[in-house]
PDB file of N, CA and C in Angstrom:
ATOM      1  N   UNK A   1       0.837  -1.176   0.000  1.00  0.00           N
ATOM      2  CA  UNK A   1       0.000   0.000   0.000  1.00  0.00           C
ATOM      3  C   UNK A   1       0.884   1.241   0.000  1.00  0.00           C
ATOM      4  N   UNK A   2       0.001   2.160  -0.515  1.00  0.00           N
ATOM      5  CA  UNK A   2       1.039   3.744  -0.574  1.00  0.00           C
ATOM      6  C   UNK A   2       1.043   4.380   0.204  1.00  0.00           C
ATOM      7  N   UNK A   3       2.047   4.723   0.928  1.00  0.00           N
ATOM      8  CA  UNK A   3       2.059   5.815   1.927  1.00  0.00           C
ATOM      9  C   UNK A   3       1.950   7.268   2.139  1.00  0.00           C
ATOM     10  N   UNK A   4       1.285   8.165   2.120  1.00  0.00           N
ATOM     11  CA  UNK A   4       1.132   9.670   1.868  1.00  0.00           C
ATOM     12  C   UNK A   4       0.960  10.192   3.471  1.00  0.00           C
ATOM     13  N   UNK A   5       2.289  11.013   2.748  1.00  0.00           N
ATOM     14  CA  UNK A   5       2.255  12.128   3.815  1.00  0.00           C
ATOM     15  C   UNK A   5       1.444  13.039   4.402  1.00  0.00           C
ATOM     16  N   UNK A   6       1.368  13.110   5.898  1.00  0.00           N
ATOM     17  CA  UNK A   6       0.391  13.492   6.858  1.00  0.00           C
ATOM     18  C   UNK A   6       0.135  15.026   5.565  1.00  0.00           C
ATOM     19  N   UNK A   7       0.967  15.854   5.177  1.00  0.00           N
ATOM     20  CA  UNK A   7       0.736  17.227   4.622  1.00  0.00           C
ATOM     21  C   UNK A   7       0.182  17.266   3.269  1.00  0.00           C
ATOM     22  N   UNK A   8       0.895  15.851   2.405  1.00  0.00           N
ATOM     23  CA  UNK A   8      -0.224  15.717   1.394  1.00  0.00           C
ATOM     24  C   UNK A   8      -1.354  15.052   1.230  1.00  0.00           C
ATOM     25  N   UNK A   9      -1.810  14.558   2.357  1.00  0.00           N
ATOM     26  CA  UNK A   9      -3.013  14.371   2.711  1.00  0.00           C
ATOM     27  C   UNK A   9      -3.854  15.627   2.745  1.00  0.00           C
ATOM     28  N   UNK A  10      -3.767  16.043   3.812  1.00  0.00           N
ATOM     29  CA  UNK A  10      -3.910  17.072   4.208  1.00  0.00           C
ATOM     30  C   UNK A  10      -4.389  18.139   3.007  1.00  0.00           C
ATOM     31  N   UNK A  11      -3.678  18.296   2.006  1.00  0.00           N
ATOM     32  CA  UNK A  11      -3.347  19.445   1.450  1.00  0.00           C
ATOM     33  C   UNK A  11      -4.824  19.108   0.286  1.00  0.00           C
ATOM     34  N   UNK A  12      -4.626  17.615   0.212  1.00  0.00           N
ATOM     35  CA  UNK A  12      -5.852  16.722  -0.508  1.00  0.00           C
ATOM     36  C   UNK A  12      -6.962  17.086  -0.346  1.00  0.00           C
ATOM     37  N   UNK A  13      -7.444  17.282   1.366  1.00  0.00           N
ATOM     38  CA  UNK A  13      -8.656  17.243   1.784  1.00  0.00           C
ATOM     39  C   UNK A  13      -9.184  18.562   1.534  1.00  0.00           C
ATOM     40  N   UNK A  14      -7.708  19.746   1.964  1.00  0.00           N
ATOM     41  CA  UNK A  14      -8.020  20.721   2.103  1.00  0.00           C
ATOM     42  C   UNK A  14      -9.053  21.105   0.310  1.00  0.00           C
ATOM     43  N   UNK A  15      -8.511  20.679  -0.718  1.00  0.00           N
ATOM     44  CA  UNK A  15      -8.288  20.685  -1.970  1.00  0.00           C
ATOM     45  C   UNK A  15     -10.317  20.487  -2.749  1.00  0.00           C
ATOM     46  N   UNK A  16     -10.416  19.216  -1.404  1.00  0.00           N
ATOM     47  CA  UNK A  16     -11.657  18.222  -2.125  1.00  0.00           C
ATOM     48  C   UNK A  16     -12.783  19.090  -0.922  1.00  0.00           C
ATOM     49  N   UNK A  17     -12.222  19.896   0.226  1.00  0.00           N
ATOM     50  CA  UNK A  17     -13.789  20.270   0.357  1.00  0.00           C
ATOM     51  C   UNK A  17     -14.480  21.782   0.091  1.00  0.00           C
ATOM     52  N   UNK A  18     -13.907  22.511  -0.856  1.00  0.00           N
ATOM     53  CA  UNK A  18     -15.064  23.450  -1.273  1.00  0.00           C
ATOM     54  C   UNK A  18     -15.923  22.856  -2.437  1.00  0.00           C
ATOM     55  N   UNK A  19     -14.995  21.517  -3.267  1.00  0.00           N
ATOM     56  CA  UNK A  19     -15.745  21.268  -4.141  1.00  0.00           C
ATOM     57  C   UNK A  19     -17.155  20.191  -3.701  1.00  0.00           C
ATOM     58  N   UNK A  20     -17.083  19.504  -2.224  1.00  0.00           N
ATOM     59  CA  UNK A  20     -18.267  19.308  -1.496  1.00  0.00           C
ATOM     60  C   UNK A  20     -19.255  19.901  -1.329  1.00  0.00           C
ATOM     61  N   UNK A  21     -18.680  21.069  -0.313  1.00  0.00           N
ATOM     62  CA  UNK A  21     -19.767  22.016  -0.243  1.00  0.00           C
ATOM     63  C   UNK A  21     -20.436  22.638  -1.429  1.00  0.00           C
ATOM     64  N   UNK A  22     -19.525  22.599  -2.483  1.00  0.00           N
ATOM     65  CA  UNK A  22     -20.328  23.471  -3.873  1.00  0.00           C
ATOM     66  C   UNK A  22     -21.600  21.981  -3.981  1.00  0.00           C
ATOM     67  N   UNK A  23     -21.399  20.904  -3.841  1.00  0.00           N
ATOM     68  CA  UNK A  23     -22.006  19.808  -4.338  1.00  0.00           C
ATOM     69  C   UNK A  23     -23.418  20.014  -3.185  1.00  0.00           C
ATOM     70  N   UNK A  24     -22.967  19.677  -2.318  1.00  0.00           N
ATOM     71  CA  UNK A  24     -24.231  19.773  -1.190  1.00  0.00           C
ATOM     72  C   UNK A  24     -25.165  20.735  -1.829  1.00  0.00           C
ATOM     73  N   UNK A  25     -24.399  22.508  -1.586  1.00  0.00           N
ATOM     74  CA  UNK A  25     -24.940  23.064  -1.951  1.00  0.00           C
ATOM     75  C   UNK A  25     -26.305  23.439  -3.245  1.00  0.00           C
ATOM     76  N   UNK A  26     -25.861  22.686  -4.641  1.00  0.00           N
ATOM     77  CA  UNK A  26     -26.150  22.704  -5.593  1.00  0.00           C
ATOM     78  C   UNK A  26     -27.195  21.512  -5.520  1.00  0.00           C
ATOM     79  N   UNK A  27     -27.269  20.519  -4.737  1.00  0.00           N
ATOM     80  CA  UNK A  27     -28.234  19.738  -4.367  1.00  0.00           C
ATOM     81  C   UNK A  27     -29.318  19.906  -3.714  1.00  0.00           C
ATOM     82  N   UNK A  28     -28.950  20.806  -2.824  1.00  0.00           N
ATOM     83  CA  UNK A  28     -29.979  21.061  -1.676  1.00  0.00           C
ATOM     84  C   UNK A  28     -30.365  22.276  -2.546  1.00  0.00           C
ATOM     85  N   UNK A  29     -29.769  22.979  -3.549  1.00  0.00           N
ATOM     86  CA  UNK A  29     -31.290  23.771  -4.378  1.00  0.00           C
ATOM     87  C   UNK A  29     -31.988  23.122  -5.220  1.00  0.00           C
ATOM     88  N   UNK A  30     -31.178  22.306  -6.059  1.00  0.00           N
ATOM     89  CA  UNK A  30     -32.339  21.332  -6.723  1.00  0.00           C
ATOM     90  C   UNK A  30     -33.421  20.637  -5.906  1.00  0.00           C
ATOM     91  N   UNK A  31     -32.520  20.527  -5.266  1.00  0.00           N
ATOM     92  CA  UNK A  31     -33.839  19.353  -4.142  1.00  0.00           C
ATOM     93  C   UNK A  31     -35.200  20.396  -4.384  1.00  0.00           C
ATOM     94  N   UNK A  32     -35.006  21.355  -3.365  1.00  0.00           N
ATOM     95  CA  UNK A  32     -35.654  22.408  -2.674  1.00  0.00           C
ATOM     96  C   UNK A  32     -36.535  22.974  -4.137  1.00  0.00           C
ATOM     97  N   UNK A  33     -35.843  23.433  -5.276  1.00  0.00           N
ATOM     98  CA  UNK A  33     -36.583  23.971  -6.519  1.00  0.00           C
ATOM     99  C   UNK A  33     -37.393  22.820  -7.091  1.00  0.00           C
ATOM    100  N   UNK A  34     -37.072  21.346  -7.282  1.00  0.00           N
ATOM    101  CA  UNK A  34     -37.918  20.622  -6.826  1.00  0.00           C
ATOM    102  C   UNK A  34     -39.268  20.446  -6.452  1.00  0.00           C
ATOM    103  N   UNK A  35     -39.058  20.420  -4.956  1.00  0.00           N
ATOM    104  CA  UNK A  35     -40.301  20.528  -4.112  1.00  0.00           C
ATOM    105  C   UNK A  35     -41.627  21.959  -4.544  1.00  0.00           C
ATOM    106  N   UNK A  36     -40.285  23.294  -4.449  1.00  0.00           N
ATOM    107  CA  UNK A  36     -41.347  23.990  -4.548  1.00  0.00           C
ATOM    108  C   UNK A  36     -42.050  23.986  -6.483  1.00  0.00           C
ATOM    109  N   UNK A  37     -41.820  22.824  -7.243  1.00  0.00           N
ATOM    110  CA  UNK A  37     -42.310  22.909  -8.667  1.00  0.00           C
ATOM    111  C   UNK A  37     -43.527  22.100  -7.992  1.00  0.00           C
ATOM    112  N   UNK A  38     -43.314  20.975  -7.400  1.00  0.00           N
ATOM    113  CA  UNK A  38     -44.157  20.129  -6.881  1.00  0.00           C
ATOM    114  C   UNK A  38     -45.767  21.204  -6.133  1.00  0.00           C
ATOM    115  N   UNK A  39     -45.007  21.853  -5.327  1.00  0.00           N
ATOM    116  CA  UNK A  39     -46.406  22.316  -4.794  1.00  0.00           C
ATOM    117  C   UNK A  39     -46.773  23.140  -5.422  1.00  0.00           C
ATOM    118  N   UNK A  40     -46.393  23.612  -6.397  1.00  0.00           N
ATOM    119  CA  UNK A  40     -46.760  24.775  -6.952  1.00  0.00           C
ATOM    120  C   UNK A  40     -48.176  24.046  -8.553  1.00  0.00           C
ATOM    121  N   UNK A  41     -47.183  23.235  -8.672  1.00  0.00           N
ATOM    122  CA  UNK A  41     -47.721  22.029  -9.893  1.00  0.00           C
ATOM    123  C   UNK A  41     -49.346  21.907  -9.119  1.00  0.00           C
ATOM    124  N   UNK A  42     -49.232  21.236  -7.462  1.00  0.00           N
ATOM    125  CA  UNK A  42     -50.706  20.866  -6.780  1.00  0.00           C
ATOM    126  C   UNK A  42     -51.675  21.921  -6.692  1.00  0.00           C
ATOM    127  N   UNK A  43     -50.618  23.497  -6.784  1.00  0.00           N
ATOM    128  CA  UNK A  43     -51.671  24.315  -6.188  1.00  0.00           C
ATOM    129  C   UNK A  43     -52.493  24.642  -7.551  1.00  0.00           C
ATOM    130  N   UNK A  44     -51.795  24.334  -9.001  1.00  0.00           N
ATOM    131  CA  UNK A  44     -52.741  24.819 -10.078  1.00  0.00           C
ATOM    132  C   UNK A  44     -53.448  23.655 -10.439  1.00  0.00           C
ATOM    133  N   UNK A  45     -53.433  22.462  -9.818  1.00  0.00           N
ATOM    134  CA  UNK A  45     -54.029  21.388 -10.357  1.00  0.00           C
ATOM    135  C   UNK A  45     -55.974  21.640  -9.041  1.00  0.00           C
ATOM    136  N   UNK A  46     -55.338  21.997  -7.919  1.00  0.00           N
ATOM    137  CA  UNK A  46     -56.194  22.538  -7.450  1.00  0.00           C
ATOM    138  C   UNK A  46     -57.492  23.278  -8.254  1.00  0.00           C
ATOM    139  N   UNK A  47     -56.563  24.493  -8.998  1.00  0.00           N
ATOM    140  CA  UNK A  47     -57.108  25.582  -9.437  1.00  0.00           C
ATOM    141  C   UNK A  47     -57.583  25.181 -10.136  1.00  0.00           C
ATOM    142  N   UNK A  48     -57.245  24.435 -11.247  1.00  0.00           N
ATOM    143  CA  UNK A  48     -58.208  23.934 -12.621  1.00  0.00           C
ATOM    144  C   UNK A  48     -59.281  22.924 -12.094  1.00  0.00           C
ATOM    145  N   UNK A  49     -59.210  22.649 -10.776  1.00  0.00           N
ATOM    146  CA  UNK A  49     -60.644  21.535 -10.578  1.00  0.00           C
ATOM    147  C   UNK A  49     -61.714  21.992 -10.078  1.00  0.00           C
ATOM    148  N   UNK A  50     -61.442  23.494  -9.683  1.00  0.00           N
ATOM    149  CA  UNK A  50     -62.377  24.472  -9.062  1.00  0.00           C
ATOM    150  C   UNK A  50     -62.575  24.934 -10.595  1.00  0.00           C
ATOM    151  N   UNK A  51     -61.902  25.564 -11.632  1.00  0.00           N
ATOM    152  CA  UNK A  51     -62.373  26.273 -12.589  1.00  0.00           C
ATOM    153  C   UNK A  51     -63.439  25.148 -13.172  1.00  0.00           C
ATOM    154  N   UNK A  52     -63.212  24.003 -13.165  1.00  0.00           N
ATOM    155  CA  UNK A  52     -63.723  22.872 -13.884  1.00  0.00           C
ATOM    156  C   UNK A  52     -65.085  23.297 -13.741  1.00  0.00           C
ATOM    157  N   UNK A  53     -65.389  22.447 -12.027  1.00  0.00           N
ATOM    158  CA  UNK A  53     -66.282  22.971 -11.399  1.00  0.00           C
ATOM    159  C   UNK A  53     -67.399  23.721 -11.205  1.00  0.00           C
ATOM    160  N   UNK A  54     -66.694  25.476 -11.403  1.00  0.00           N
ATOM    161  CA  UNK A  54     -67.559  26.017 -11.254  1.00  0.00           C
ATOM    162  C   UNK A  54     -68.128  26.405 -12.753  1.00  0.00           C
ATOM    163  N   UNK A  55     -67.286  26.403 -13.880  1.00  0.00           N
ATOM    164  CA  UNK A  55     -67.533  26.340 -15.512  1.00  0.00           C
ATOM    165  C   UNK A  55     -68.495  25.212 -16.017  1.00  0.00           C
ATOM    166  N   UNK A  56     -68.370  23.928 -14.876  1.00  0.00           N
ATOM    167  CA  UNK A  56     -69.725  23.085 -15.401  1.00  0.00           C
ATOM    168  C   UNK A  56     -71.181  23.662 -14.649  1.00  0.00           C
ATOM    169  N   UNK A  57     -71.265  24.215 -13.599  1.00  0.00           N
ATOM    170  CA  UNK A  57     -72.126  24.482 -12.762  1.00  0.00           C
ATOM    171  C   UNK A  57     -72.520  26.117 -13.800  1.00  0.00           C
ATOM    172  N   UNK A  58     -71.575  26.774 -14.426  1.00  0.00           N
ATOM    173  CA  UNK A  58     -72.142  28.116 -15.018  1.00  0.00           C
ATOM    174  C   UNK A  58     -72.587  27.371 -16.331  1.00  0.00           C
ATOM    175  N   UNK A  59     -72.481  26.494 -16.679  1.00  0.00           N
ATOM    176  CA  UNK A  59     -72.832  25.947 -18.276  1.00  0.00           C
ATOM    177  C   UNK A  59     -74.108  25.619 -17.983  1.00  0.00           C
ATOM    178  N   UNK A  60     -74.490  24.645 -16.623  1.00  0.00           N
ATOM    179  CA  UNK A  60     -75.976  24.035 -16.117  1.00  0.00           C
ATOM    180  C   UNK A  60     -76.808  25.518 -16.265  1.00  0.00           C
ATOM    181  N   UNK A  61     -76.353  26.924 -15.590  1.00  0.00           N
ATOM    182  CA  UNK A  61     -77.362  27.763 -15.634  1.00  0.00           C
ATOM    183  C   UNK A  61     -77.519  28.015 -16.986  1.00  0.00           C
ATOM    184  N   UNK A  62     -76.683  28.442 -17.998  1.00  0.00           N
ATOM    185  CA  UNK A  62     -76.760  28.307 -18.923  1.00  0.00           C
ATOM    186  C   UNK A  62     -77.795  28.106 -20.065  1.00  0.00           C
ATOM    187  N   UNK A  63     -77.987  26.610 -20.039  1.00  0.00           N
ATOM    188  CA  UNK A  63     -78.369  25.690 -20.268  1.00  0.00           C
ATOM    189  C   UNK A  63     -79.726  25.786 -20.232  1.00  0.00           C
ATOM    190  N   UNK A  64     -80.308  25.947 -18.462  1.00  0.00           N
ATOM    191  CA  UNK A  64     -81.746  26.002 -18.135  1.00  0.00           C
ATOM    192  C   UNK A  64     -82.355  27.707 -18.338  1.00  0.00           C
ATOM    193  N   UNK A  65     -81.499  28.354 -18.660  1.00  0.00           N
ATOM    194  CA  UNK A  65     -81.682  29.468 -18.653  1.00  0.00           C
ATOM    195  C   UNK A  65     -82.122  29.604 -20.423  1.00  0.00           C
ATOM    196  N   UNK A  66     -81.250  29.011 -21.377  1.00  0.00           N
ATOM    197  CA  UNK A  66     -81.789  28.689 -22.695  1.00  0.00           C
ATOM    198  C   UNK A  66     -83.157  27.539 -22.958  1.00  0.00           C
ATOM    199  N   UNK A  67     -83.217  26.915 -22.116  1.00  0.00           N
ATOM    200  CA  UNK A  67     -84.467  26.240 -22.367  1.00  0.00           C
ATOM    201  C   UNK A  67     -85.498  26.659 -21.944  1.00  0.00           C
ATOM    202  N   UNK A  68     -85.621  27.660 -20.891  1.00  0.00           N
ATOM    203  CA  UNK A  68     -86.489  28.161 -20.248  1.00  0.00           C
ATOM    204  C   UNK A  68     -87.283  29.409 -21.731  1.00  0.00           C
TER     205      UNK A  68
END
């Protein structure tokens, strides 16, 4: 096995962790941009089942209002 020195070790780690933190970082916004597509996706799926809704209920007056 290879032996590396306590300083180039060291110098290694020092080397490999901003490019971590850039990683975490860049994850935990995807994650997060993600989620908020997700709720944002529920809150218009919401919206179109109320427009549905109330567009079949204005078509019924509509409707009896032309047959009348």
């Amino acid at each position: 096995m290879v032996e590396q020195k306590p300083e180039k070790v060291s110098n290694f780690l020092k080397d490999k962790i901003p490019l971590l933190f850039i990683i975490i970082f860049i994850t935990y916004g995807c994650e997060s941009s993600f989620k908020n597509f997700d709720i944002d996706l529920i809150d218009k799926q919401i919206e179109l089942q109320d427009f549905v809704e109330k567009s079949t209920v204005r078509k019924d007056e509509i409707l009896e209002n032309i047959d009348e």
